[in-house]
Every structure is written in C-alpha cells, then in structure tokens.
C-alpha atoms as a PDB file:
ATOM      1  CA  UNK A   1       0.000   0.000   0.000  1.00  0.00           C
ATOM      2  CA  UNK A   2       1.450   3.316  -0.956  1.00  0.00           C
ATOM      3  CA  UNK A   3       1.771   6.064   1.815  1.00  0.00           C
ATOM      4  CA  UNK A   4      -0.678   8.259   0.007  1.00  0.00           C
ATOM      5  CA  UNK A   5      -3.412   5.492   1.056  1.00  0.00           C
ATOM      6  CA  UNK A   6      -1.855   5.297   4.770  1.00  0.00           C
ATOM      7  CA  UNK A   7      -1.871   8.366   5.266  1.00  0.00           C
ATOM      8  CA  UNK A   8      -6.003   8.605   3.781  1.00  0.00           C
ATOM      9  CA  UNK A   9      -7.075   5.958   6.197  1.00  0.00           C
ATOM     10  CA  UNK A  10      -5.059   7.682   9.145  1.00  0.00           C
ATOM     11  CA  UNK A  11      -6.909  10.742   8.422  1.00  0.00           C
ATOM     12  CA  UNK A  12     -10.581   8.922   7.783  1.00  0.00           C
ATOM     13  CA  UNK A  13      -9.588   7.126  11.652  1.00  0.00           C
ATOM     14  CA  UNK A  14      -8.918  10.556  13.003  1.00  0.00           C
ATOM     15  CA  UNK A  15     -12.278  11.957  11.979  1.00  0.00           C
ATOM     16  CA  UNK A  16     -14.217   8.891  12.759  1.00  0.00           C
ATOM     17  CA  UNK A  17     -12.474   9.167  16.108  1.00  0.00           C
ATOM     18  CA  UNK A  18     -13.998  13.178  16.034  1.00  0.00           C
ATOM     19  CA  UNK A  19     -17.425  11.995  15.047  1.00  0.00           C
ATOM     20  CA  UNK A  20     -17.929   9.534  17.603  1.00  0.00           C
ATOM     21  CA  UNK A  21     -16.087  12.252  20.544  1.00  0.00           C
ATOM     22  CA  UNK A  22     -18.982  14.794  19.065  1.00  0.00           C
ATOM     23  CA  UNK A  23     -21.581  12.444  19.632  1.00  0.00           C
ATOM     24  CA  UNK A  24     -20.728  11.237  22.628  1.00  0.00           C
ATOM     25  CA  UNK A  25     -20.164  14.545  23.862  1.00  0.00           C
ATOM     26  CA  UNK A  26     -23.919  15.749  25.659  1.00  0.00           C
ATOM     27  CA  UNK A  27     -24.325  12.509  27.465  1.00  0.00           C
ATOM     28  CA  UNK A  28     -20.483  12.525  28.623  1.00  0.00           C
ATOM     29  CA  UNK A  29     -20.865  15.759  29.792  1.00  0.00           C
ATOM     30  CA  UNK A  30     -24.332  15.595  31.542  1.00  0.00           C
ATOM     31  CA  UNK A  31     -22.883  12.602  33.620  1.00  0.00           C
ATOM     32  CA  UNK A  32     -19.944  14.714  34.771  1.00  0.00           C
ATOM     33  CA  UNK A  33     -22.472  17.774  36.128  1.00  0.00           C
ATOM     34  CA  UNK A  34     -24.405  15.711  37.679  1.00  0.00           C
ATOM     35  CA  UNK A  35     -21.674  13.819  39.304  1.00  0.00           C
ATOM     36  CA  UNK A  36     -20.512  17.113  40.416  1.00  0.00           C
ATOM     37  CA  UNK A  37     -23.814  18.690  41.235  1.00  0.00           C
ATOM     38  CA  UNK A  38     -25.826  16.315  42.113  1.00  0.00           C
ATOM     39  CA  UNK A  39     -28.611  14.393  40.795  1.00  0.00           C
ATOM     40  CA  UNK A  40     -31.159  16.595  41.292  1.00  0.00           C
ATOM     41  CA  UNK A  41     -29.367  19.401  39.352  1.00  0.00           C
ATOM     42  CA  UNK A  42     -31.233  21.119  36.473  1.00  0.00           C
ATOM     43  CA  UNK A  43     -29.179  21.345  33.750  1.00  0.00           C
ATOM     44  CA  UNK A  44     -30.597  24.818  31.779  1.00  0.00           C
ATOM     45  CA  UNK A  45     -30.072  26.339  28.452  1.00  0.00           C
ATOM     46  CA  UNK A  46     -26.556  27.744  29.858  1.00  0.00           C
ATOM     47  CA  UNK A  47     -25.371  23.908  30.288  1.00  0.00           C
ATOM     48  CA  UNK A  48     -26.934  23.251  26.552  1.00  0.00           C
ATOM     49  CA  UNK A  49     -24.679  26.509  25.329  1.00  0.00           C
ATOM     50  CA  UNK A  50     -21.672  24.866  26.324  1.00  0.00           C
ATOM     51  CA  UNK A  51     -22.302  21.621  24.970  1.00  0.00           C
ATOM     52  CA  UNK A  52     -22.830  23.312  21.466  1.00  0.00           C
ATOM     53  CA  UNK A  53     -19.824  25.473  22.117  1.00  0.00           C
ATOM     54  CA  UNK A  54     -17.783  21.988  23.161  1.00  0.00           C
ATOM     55  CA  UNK A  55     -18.877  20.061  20.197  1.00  0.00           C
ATOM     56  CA  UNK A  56     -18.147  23.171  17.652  1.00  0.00           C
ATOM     57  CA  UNK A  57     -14.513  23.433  19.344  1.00  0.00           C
ATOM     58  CA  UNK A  58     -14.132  19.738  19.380  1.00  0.00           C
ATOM     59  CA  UNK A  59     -14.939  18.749  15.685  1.00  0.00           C
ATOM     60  CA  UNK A  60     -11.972  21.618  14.926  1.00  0.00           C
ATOM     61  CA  UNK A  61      -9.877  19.945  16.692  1.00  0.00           C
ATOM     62  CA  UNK A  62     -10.507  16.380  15.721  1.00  0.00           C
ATOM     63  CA  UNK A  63      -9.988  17.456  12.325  1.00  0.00           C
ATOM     64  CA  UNK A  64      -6.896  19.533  13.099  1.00  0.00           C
ATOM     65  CA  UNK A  65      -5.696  16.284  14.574  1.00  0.00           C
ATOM     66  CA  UNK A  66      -7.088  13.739  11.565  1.00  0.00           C
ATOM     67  CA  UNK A  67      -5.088  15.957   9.183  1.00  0.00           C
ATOM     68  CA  UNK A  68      -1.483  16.955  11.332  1.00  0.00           C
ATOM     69  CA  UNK A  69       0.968  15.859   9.457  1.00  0.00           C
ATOM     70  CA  UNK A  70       2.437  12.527  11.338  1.00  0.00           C
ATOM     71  CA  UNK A  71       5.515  13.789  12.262  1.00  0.00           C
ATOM     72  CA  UNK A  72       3.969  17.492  13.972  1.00  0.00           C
ATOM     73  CA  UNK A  73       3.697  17.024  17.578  1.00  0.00           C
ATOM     74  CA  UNK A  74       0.057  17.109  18.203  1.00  0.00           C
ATOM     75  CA  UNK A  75      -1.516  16.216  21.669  1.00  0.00           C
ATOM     76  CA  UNK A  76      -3.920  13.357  21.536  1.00  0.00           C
ATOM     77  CA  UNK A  77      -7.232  12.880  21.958  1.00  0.00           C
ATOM     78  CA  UNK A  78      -7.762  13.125  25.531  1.00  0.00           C
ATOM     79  CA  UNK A  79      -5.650  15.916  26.098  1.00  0.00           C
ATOM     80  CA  UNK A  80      -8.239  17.736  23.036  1.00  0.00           C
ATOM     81  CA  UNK A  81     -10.897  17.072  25.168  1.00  0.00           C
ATOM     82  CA  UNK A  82      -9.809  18.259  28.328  1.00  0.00           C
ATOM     83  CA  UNK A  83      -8.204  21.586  26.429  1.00  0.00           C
ATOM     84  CA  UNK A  84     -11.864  22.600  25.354  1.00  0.00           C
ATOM     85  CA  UNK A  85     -13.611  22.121  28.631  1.00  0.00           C
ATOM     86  CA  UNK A  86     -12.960  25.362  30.099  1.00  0.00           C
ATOM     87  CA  UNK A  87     -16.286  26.340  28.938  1.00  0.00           C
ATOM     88  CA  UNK A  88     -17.779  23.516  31.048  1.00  0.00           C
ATOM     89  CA  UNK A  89     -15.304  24.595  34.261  1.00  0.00           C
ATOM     90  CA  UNK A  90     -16.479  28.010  34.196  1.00  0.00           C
ATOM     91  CA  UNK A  91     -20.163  27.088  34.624  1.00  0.00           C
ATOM     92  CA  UNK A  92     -19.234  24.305  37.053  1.00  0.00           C
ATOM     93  CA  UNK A  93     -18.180  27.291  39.004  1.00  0.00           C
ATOM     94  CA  UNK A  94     -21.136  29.638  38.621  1.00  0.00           C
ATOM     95  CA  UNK A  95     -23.560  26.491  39.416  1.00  0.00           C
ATOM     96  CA  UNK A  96     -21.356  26.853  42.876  1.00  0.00           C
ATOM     97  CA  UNK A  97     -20.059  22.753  42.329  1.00  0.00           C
ATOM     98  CA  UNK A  98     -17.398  21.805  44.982  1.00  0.00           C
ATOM     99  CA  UNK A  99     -14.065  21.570  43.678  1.00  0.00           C
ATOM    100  CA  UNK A 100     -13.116  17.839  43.395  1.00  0.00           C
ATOM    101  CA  UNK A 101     -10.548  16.402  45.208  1.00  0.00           C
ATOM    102  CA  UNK A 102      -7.559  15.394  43.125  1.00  0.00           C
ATOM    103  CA  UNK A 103      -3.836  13.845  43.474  1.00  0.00           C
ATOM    104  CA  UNK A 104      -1.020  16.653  43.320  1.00  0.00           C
ATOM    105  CA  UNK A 105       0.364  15.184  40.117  1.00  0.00           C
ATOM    106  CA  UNK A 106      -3.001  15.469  38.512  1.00  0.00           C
ATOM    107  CA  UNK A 107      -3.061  19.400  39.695  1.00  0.00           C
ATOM    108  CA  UNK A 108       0.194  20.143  38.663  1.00  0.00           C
ATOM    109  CA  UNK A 109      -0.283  18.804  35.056  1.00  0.00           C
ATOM    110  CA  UNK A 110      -4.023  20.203  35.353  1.00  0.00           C
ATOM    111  CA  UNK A 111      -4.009  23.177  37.390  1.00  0.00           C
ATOM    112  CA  UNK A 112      -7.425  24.568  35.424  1.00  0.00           C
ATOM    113  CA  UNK A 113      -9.549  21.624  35.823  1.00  0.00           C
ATOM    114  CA  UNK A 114     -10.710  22.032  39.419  1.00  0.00           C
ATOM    115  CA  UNK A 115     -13.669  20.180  38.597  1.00  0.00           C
ATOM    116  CA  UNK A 116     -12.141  17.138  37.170  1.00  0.00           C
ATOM    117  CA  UNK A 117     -14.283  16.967  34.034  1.00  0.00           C
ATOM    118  CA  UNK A 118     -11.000  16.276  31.745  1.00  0.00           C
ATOM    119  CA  UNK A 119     -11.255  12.672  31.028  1.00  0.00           C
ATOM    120  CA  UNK A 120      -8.718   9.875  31.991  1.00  0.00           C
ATOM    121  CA  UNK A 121      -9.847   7.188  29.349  1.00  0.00           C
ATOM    122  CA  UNK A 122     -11.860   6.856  25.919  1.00  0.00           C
ATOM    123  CA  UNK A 123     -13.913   4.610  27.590  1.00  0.00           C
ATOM    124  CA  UNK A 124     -15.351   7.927  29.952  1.00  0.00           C
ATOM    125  CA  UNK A 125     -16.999   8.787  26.945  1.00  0.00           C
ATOM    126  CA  UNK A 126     -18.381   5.363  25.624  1.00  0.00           C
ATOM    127  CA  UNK A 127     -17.409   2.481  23.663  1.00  0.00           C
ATOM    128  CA  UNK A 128     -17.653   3.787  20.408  1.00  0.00           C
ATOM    129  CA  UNK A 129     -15.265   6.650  21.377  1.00  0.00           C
ATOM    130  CA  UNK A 130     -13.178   3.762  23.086  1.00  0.00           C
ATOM    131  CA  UNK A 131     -12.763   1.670  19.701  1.00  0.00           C
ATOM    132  CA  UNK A 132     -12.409   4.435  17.470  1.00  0.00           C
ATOM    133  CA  UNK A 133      -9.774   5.792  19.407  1.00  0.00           C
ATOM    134  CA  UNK A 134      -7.737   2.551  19.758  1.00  0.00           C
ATOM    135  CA  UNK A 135      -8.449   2.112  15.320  1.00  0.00           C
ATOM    136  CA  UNK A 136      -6.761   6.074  15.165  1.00  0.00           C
ATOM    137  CA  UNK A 137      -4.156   5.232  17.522  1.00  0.00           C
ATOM    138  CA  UNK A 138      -3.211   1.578  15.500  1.00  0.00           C
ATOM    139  CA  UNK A 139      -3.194   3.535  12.631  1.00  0.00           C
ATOM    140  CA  UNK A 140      -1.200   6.619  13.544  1.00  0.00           C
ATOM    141  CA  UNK A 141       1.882   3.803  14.908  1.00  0.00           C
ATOM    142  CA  UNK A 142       1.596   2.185  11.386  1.00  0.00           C
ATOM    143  CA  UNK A 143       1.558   5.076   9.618  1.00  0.00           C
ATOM    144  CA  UNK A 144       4.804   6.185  11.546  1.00  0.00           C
ATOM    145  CA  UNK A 145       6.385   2.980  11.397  1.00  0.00           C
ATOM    146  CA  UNK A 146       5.696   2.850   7.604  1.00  0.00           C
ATOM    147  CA  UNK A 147       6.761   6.900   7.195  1.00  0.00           C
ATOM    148  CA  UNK A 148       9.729   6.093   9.349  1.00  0.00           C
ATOM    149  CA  UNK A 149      10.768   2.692   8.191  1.00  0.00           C
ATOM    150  CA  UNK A 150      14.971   2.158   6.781  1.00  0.00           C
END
C-alpha cells in the first residue's frame, strides 16, 4: 500500500475518532455535572450553550488532529478534550459545584480543571469513542512505522 493510502485511512480514523467524541459529547458531559452537582441538578439552556460550544470546538480539533501531518507534535485525543472544557469549568463554578478532590500530580499537570471533568480514558466517553480511538491510535503507529521505516 502506498503512503498516500496510509496516510487517507489515518486521516478517515482521526475523523471517525472526532465523530464519535462529538456524539458522545452531551451525554459525557451531563454525567460529569451531575456527578458534580448532584442528581437533582437542572441542567438549563446555559449547560446546553456549552455543549454546542464543546462540540463546535471539538470537531476543529478532531480534524486539526485527523489531518497533522504525522511527524507534527500534536496532543492526543484526551488531552483535546480536556483543552476545550474550560467552557464547562467556568459554569461548574457559577452552578457553585465543589471543587473535586484530586492527586497533586493530577493538579500540577491540570491546574485549570478544578472540577475534574478532563477525562482519563476513551472509555469515559463510551465504547464507540473507546474503539475508534484505539483504530486512530493503530493507525497513527503504522503510519509512523511505515513513514519512518529504513
């Protein structure tokens, strides 16, 4: 298979990988307020803003990441995520939520997430976002290996 190809399915993985992120996106979220809020928490037309502000940022940035060149040094996907939740912090914090308790290493690498909503694993989000993100993450190390290979 010619790199040209490789590089096509890389980049069809990465936004498949977007797509499913997207979708998954209101549910993931929802869970994480009400974990934080409690399950009698109304979630208003402020929460829905976000999660349309979240998805718009997050399809960018799946499909900056679906198209980086394989060599740029590009975060991955759970670091995307957690990069476009500030939206989500900040009305964490006028709903009043209680900071979560988290480990110092997680603070110092995550300072701005007070709330915890950055996710650890694909699998936060849902099984589809799990398997897609494995199928983008096979792909990217054979794409490199094949880029990089003699």
């Amino acid at each position: 298979m010619h790199e040209d190809e490789l590089v096509s399915q890389y980049r069809s993985f990465g936004l498949a990988l977007g797509d499913a992120v997207v979708a998954a996106v209101s549910s993931w979220l929802r869970g994480v307020f009400i974990a934080r809020l409690g399950s009698d928490a109304r979630l208003d037309e402020r929460f829905d803003d976000v999660v349309t502000q979240l998805e718009a940022e997050l399809e960018d940035r799946f499909r900056r990441l679906a198209t980086a060149d394989i060599d740029e040094p590009i975060s991955g996907p759970l670091e995307q995520i957690r990069r476009a939740t500030s939206g989500a912090t900040n009305l964490l914090r006028d709903l009043d939520a209680s900071p979560v308790v988290r480990d110092e290493a997680v603070v110092a690498l995550y300072p701005e997430d007070v709330f915890g909503i950055g996710p650890t694993a694909a699998m936060e989000l849902g099984q589809e976002v799990h398997d897609a993100s494995i199928a983008w993450g096979a792909a990217k190390a054979y794409l490199h290996l094949h880029h990089h290979r003699d």
